[in-house]
Protein backbone atom coordinates (compact mmCIF):
# COMPACT_ATOMS: atom_id res chain seq x y z
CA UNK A 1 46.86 91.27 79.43
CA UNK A 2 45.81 87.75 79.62
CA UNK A 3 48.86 86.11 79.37
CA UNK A 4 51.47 86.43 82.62
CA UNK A 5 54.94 84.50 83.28
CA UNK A 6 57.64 84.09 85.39
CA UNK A 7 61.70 83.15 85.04
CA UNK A 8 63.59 81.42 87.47
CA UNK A 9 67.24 81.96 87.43
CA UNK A 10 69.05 79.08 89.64
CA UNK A 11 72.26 80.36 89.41
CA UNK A 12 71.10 83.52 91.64
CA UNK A 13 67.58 82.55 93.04
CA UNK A 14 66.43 85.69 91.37
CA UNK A 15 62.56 85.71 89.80
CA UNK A 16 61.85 87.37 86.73
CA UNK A 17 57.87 88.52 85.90
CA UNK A 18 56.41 89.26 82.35
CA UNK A 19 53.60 89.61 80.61
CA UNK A 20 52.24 89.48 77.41
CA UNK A 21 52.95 92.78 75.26
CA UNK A 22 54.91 93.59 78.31
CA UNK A 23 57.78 94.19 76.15
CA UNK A 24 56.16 95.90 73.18
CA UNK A 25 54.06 98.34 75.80
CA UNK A 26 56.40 99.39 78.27
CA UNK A 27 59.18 100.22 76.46
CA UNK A 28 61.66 97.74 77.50
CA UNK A 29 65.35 97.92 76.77
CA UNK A 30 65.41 95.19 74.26
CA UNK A 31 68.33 92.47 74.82
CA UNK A 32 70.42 91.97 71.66
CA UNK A 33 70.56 88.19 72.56
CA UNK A 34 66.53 88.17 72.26
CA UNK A 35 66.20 90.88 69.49
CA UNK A 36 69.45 91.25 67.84
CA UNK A 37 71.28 94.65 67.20
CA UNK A 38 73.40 96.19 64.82
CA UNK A 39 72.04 93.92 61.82
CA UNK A 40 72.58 91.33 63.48
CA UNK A 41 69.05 88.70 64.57
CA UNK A 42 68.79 87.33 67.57
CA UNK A 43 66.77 84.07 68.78
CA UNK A 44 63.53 85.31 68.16
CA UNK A 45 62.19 84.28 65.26
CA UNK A 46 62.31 86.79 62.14
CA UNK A 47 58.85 86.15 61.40
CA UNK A 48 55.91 85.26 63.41
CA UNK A 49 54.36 82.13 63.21
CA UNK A 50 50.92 83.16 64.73
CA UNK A 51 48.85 86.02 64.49
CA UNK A 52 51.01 88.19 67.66
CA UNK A 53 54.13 90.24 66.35
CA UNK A 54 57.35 88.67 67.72
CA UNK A 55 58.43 90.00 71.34
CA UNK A 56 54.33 89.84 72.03
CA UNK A 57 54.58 87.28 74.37
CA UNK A 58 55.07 87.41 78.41
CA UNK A 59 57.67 84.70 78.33
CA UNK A 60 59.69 87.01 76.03
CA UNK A 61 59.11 90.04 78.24
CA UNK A 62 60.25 87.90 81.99
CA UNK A 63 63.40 86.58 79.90
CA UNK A 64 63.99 89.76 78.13
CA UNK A 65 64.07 91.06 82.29
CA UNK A 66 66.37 87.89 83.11
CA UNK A 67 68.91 88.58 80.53
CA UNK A 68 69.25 92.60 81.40
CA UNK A 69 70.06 91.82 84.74
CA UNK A 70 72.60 89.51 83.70
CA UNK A 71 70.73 86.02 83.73
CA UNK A 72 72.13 83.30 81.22
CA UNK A 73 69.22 82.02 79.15
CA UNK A 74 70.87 78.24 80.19
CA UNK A 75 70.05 79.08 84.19
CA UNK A 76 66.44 80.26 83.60
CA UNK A 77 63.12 78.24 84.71
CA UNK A 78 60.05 79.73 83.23
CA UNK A 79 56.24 79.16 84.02
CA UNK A 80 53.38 80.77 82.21
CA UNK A 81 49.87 80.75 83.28
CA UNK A 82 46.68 82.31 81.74
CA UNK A 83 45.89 85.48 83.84
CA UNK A 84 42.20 85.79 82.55
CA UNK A 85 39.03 85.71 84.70
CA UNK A 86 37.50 82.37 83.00
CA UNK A 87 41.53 80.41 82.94
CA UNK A 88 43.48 82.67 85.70
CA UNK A 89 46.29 80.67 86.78
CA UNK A 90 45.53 77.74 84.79
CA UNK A 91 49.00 76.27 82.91
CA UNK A 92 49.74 77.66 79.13
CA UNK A 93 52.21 76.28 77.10
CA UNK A 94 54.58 78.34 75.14
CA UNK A 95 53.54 79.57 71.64
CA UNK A 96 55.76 78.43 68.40
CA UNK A 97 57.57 81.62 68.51
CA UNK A 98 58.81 80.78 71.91
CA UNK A 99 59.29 77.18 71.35
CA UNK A 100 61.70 78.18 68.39
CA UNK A 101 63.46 80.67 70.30
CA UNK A 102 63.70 79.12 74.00
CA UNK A 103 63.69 75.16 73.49
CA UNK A 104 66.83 73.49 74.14
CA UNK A 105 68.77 77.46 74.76
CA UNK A 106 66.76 77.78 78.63
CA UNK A 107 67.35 75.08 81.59
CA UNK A 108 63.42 74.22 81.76
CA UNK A 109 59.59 75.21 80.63
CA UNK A 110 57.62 73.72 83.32
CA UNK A 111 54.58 74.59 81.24
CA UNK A 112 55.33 72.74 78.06
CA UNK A 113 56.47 73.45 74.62
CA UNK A 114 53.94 74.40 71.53
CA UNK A 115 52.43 71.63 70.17
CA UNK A 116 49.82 71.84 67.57
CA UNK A 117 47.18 68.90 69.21
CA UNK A 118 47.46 71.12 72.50
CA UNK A 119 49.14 68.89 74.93
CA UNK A 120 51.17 69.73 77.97
């Protein structure tokens, strides 16, 4: 993986850990509020807006964690760093898929939202 991230929840001090294809590896039990169920979507996007399938990324997989142990997406704090040799622990903003589906729904992103010129 080269992609690794962690969410806060301040309601119950609790940390959350993910990593990209996290989710889509280790056969996660996928929250409806992330993935939808029963015909129903959920926040992820339908559709990816990059070249990763949807659920790819680690920020998806430490939420996805959060919300099965009960977290409310509004409580949760997230960080995501690269976790390769050349960029390892180096700050990485969140992709569009998770800028759609997180912005303005979680408390904070210390790492920044996707923006196409690559800014923090």
């Amino acid at each position: 993986f080269n992609t690794a991230s962690v969410a806060y929840d301040e309601n119950t001090g609790k940390f959350y850990y993910g990593r990209n294809g996290g989710c889509m590896q280790n056969g996660c039990q996928r929250n409806p509020i992330l993935f939808g169920q029963d015909g129903t979507g959920g926040i992820l996007p339908s559709e990816s807006f990059n070249n990763y399938p949807v659920g790819n990324c680690a920020e998806v997989d430490a939420i996805n964690n959060a919300l099965n142990d009960g977290a409310k997406l509004e409580n949760l704090h997230l960080t995501t760093i690269h976790a390769t040799k050349s960029k390892l622990g180096a700050p990485k903003q969140a992709c569009l898929n998770c800028t759609m589906a997180f912005r303005g729904k979680i408390k904070e992103n210390t790492t920044g939202w996707y923006d196409s010129r690559g800014n923090l």
